[in-house]
Protein backbone atom coordinates (compact mmCIF):
# COMPACT_ATOMS: atom_id res chain seq x y z
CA UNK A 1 38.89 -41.34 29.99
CA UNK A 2 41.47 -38.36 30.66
CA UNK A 3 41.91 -37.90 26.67
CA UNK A 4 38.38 -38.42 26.04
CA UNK A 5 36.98 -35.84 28.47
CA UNK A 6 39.87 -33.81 27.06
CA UNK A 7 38.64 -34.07 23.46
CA UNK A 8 35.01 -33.06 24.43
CA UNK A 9 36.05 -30.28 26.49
CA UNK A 10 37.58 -28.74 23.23
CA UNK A 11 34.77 -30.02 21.03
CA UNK A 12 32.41 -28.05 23.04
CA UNK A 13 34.54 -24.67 23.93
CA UNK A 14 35.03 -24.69 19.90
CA UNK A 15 30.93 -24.86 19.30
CA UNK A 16 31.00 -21.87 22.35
CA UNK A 17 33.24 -19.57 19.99
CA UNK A 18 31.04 -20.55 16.75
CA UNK A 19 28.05 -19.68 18.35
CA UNK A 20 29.59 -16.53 19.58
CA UNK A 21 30.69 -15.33 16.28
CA UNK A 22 27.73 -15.99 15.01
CA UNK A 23 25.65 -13.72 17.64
CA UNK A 24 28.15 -11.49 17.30
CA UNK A 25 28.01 -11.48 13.51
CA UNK A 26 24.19 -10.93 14.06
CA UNK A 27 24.59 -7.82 16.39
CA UNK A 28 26.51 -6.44 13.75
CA UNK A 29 24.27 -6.52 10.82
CA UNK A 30 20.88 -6.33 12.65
CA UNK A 31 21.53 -2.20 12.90
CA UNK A 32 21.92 -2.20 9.03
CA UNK A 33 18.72 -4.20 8.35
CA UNK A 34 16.41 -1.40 8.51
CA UNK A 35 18.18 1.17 5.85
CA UNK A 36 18.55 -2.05 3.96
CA UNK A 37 14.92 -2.58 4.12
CA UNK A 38 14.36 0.92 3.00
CA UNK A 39 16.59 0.73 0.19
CA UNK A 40 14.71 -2.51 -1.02
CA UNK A 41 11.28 -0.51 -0.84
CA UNK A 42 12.70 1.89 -2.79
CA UNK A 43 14.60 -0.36 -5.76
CA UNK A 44 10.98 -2.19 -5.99
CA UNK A 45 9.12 0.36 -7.65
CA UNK A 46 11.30 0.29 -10.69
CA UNK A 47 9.86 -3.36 -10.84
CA UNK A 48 12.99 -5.24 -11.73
CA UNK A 49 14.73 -8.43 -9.96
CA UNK A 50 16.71 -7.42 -7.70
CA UNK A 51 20.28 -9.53 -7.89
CA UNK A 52 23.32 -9.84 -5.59
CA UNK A 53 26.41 -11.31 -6.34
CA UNK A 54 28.52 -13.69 -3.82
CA UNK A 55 32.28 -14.71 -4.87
CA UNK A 56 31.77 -18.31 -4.00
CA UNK A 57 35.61 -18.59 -4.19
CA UNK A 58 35.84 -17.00 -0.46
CA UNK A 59 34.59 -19.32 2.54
CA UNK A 60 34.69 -16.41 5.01
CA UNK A 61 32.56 -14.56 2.17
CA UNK A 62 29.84 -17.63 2.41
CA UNK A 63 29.82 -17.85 5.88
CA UNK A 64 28.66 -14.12 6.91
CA UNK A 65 26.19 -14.48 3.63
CA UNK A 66 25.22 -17.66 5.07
CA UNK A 67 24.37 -15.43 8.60
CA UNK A 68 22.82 -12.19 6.90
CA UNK A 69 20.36 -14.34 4.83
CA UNK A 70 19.34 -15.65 8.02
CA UNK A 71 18.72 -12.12 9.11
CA UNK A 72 17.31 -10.81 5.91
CA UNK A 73 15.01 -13.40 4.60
CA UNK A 74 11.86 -12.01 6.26
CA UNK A 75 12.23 -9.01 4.45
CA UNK A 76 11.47 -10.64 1.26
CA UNK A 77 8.31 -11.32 1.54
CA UNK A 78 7.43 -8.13 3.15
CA UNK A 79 8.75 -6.02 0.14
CA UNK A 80 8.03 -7.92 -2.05
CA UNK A 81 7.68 -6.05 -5.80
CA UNK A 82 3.89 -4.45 -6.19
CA UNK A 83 1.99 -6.81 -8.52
CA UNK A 84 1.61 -6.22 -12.42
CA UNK A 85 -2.36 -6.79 -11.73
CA UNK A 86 -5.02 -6.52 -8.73
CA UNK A 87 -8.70 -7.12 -9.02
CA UNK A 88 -10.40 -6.32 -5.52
CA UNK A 89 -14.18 -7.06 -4.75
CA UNK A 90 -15.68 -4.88 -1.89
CA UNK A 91 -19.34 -4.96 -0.11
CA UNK A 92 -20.40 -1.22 1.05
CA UNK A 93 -23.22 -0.63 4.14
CA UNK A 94 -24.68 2.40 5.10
CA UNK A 95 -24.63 1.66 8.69
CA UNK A 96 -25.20 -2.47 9.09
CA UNK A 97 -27.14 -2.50 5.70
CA UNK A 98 -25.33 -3.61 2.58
CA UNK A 99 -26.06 -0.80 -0.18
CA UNK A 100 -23.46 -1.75 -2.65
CA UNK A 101 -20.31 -3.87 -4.59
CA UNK A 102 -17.44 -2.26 -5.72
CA UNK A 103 -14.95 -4.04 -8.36
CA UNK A 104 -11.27 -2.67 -8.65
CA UNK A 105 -9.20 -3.22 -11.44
CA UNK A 106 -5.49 -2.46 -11.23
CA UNK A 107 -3.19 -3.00 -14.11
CA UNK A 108 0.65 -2.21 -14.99
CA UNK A 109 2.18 -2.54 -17.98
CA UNK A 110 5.66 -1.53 -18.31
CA UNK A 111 5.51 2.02 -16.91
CA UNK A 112 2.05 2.99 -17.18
CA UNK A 113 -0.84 1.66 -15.12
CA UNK A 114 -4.92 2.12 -15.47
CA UNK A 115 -7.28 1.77 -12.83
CA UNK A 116 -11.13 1.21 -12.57
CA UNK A 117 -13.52 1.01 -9.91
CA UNK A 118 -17.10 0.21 -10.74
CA UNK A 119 -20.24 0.76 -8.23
CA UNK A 120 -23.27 -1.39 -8.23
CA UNK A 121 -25.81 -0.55 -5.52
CA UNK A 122 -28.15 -3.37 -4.09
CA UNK A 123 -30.68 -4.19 -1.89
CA UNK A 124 -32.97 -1.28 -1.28
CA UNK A 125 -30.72 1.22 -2.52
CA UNK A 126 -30.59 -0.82 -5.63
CA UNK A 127 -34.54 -0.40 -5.74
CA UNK A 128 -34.62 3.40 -5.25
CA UNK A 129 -31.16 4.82 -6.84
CA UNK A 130 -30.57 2.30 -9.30
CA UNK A 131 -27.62 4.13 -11.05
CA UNK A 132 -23.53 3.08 -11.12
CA UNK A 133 -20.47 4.81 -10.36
CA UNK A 134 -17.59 5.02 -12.39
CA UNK A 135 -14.11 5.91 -11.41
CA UNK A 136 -11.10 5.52 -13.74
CA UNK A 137 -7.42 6.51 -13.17
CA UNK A 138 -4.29 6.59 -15.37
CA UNK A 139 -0.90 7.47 -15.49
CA UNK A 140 2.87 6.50 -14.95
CA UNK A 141 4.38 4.43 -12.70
CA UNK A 142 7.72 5.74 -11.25
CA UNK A 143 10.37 5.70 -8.34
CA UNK A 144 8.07 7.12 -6.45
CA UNK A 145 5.25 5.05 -7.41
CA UNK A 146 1.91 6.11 -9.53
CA UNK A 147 2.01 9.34 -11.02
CA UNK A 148 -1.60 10.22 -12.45
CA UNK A 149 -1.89 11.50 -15.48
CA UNK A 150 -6.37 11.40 -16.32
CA UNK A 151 -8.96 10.70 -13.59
CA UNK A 152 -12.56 10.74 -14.11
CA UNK A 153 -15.14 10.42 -11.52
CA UNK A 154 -18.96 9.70 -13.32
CA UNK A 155 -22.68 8.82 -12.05
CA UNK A 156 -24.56 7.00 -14.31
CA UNK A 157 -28.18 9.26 -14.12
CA UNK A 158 -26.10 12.38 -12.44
CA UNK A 159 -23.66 14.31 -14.27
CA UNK A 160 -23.61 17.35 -11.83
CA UNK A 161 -21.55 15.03 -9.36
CA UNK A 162 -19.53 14.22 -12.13
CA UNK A 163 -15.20 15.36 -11.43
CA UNK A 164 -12.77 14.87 -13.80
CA UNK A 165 -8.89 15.73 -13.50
CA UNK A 166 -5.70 16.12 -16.17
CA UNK A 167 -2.35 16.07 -14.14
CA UNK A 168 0.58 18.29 -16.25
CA UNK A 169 3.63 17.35 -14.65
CA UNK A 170 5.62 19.04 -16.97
CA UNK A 171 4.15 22.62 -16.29
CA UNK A 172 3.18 21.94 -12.49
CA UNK A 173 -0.69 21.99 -13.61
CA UNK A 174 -4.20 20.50 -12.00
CA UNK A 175 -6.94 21.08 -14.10
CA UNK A 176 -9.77 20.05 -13.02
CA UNK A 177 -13.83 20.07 -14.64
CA UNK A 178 -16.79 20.18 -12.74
CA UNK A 179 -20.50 21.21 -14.56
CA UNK A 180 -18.93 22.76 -17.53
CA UNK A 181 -16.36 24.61 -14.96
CA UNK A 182 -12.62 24.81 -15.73
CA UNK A 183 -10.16 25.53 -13.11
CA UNK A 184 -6.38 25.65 -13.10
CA UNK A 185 -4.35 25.30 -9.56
CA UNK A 186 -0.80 24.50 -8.67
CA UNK A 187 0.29 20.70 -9.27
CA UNK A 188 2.18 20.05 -5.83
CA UNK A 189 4.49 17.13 -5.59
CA UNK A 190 3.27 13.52 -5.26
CA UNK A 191 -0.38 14.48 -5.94
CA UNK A 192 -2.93 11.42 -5.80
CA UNK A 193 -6.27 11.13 -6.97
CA UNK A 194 -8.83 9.56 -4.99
CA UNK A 195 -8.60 6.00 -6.92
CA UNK A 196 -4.71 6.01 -7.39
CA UNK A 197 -4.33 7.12 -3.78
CA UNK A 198 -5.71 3.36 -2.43
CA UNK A 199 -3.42 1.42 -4.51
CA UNK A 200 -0.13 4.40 -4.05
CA UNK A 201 0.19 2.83 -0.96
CA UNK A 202 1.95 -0.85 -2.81
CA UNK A 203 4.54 1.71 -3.13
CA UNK A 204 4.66 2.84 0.06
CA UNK A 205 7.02 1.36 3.43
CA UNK A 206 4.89 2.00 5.63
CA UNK A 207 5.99 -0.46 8.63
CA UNK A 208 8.01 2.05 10.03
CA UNK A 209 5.95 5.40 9.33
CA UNK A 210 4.09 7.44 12.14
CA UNK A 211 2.51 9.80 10.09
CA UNK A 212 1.30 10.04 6.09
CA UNK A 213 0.73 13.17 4.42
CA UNK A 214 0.02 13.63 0.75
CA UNK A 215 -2.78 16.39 -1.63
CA UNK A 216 -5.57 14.52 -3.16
CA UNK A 217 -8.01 15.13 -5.67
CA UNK A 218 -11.67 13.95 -6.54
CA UNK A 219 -11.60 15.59 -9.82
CA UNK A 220 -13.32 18.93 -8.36
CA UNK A 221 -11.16 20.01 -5.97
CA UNK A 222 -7.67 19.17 -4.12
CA UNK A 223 -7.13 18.95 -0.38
CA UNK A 224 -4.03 17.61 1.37
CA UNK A 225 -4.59 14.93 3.45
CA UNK A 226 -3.09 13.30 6.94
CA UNK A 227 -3.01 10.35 8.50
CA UNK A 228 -1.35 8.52 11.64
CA UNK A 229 -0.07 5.28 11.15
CA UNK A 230 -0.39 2.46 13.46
CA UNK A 231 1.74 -0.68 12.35
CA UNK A 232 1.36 -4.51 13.35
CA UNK A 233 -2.66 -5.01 13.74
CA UNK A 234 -4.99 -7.59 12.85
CA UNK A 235 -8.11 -7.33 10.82
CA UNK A 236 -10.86 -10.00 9.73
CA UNK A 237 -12.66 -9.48 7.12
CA UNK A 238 -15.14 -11.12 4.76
CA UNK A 239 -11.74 -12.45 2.16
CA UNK A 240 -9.75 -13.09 5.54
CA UNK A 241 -7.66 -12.28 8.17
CA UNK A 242 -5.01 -9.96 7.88
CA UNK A 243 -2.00 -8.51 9.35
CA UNK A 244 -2.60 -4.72 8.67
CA UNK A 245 -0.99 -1.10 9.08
CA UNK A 246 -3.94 1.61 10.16
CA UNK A 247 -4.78 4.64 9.23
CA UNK A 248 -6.76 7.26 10.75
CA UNK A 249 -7.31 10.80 9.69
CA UNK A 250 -7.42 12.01 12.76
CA UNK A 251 -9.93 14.64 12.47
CA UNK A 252 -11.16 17.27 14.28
CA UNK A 253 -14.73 18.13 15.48
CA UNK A 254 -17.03 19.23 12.54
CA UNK A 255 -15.18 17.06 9.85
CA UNK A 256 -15.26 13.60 8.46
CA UNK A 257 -13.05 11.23 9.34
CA UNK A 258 -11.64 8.48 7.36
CA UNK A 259 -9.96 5.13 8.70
CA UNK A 260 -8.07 2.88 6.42
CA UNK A 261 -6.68 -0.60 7.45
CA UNK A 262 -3.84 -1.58 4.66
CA UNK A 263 -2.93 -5.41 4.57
CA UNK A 264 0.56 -5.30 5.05
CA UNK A 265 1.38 -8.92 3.52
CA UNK A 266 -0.57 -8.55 0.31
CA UNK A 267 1.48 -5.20 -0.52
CA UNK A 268 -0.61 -2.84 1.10
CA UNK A 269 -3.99 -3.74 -0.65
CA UNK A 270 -6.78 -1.62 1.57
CA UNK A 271 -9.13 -4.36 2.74
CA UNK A 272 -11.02 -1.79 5.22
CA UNK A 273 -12.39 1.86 5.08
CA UNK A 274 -14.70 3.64 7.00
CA UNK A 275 -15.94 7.50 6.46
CA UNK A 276 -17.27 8.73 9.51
CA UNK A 277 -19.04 12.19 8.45
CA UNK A 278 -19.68 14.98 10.83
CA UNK A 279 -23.08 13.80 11.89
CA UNK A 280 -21.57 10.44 12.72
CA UNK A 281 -22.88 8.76 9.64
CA UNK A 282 -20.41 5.81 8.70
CA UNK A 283 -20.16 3.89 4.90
CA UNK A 284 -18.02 0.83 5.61
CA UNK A 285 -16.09 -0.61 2.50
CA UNK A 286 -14.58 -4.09 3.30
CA UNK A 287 -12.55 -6.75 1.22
CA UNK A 288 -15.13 -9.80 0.06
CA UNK A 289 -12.22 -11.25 -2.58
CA UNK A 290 -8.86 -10.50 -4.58
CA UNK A 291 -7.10 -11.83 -7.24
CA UNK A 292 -3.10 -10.37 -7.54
CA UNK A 293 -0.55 -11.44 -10.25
């Protein structure tokens, strides 16, 4: 009985030291995972596999891989590598009536992408302003994510709301064409235009961020915009329910304020907005289906 009490005494003070080294193993790498993470947002956008290399011929090797996968894996599937192709339905109300659809079509090819976003009123809207809206945005797709090159913003029966936009890169240009009007500003860094802007943030690691700021065009004028960030929230809506990151403008008495809830598992795909305008007006745009290869 001596020997055998003996035996499990050392049997379980070696499976005390294992499990120590492996907490301890744990402690160490958990303060890397985050600037790991980061890195992995940022090798994604170049949209190729990313590959690591283990020399199987060392057993020490294995084991702390063995214990950093175990730390790691989750991060996987939250940056994951943005999708070659996205098509999002949305419903629209004015208030709690339903005035419209919305279908957005996001496709990458290599390193150039093309977006479009068609409007179709219905219901009584349908009946008195029976007329579409067409958005289309295209560019490049870069380390830092899209980089618009043409936007166009057209009504169907109303060409004085009508924007369209030409990004030079190259010389630092925005020109942009309203009613026959040309005008030439400054091209600032990581400009967005309004349809781009939704689907920048696949690009985007956000699950640490406080605050967003980034200029934004419609096609007739720029403004830079701001948001604060709010990680870790859940959102139902009509295609589910969805862990999100949220967005709010923030803004100040007089102007309109825009809220954005991102779904942070389906690589940032907006399935919320609401514009709130300065008379307290709200259009609500919400996720009814998507489709993302």
């Amino acid at each position: 009985m001596t020997e055998d009490r003996r035996q499990r005494t050392e049997a379980l003070s070696r499976l005390s030291r294992v499990s120590w080294l492996f907490s301890f193993l744990c402690f160490l790498i958990k303060p890397l995972v985050k600037q790991l993470a980061i890195w992995l947002a940022q090798q994604r956008t170049l949209g190729k596999p990313l590959v690591i290399a283990i020399p199987l011929s060392n057993p020490k090797t294995i084991a702390k891989w063995l214990v950093m996968s175990s730390v790691l894996c989750p991060l996987s599937s939250v940056f994951a590598a943005p999708p070659h192709n996205v098509q999002a339905y949305y419903d629209v109300y004015k208030g709690s009536l339903k005035v419209g659809q919305i279908e957005e079509i996001y496709t990458r090819d290599k390193e150039r992408y093309t977006l479009s976003s068609t409007t179709t009123p219905v219901g009584l809207l349908a009946a008195f302003k029976p007329e579409k809206i067409f958005i289309n945005s295209s560019g490049l797709v870069g380390k830092e994510g899209l980089k618009p090159m043409r936007f166009s913003h057209q009504r169907e029966k109303d060409s004085s709301k009508d924007g369209h936009a030409e990004f030079d890169w190259a010389k630092k240009q925005l020109t942009l064409t309203h009613e026959a009007q040309r005008t030439v500003l400054a091209l600032p860094d990581g400009t967005q235009d309004r349809l781009s802007a939704m689907y920048q943030f696949m690009f985007l690691p956000l699950q640490s961020a406080t605050t967003l700021d980034f200029p934004m065009t419609n096609g007739r004028k720029l403004d830079s915009y701001h948001y604060a960030v709010t990680p870790d929230q859940m959102l139902k809506v009509p295609a589910g329910e969805f862990r999100v990151s949220y967005l709010d403008s923030q803004a100040k008495a007089g102007e309109t304020r825009t809220e954005i809830w991102l779904a942070t598992q389906h690589n940032n795909l907006p399935c919320k907005m609401i514009i709130t305008d300065a008379s307290g007006d709200q259009l609500t745009q919400v996720l009814s289906k998507f489709i993302v290869k």
